[in-house]
Protein backbone atom coordinates (compact mmCIF):
# COMPACT_ATOMS: atom_id res chain seq x y z
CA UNK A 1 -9.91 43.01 -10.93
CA UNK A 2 -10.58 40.65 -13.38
CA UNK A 3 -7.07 39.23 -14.13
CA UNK A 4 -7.38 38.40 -9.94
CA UNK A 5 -11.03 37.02 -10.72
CA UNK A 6 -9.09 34.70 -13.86
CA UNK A 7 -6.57 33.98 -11.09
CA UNK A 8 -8.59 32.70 -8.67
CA UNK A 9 -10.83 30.60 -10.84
CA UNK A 10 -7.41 28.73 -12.04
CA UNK A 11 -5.98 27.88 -8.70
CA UNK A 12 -9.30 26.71 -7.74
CA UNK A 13 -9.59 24.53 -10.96
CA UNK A 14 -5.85 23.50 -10.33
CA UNK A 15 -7.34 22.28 -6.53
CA UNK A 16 -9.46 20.50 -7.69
CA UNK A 17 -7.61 18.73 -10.16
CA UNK A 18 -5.29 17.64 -7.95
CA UNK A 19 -7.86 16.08 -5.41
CA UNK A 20 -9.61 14.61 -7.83
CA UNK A 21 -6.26 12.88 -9.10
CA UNK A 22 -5.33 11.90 -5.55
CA UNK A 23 -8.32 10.43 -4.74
CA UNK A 24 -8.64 8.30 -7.59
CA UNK A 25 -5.37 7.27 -6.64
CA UNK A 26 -6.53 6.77 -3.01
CA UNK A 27 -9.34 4.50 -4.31
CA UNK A 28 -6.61 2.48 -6.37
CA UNK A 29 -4.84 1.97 -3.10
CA UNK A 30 -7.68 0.84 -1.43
CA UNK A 31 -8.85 -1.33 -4.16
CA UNK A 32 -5.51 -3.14 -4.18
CA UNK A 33 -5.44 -3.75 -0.45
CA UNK A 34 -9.19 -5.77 -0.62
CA UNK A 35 -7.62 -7.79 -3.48
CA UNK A 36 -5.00 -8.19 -1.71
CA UNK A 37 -7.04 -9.56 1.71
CA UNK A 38 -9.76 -11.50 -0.80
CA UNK A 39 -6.42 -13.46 -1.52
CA UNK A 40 -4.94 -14.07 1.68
CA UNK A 41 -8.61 -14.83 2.93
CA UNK A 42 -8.56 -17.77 0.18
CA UNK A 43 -5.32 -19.16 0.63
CA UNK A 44 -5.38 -22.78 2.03
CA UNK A 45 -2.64 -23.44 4.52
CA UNK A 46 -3.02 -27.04 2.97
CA UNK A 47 -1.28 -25.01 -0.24
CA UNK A 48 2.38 -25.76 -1.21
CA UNK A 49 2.86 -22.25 -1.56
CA UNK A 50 1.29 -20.71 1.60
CA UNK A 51 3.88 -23.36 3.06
CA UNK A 52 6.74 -21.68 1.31
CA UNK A 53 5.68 -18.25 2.31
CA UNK A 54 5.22 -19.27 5.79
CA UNK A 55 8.42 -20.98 5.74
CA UNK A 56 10.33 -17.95 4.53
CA UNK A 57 8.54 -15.42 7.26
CA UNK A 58 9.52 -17.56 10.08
CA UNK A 59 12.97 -17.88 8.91
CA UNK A 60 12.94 -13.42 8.27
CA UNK A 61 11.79 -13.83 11.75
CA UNK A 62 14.65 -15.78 13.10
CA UNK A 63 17.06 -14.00 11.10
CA UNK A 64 15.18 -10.82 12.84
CA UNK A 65 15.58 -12.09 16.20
CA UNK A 66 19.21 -12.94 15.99
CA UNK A 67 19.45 -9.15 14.64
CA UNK A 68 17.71 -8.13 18.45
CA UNK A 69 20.07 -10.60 20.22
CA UNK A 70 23.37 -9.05 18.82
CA UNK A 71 23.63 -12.79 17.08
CA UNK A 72 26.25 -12.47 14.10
CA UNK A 73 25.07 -14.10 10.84
């Protein structure tokens, strides 16, 4: 009875360890992704770099699209 009782106790204690750790790591996560809006909410298109970046998406994109169309690069 009691070595169930002991048992119990450390599978609960292991639970909650492990929720504890993921949702620490959850709040990480999320903390990460509002950095990660707080900066792409203050980037100026004006920006050199934003330029760059949006550059290099549109040509992913075209690269992308000639993918779709059965285009060989």
């Amino acid at each position: 009875m009691t070595s169930d009782i002991v048992l119990s106790l450390s599978a609960l204690t292991g639970l909650a360890m492990v929720a504890m750790a993921t949702l620490r790591g959850w709040d990480g996560w999320l903390a990460l992704k509002r950095l990660e809006l707080e900066r792409a909410g203050a980037a100026d298109y004006g920006d050199t770099a934003s330029l760059i970046d949006l550059a290099d998406m549109r040509e992913r994109l075209r690269k992308l699209e000639a993918i779709a169309a059965g285009v060989d690069l």
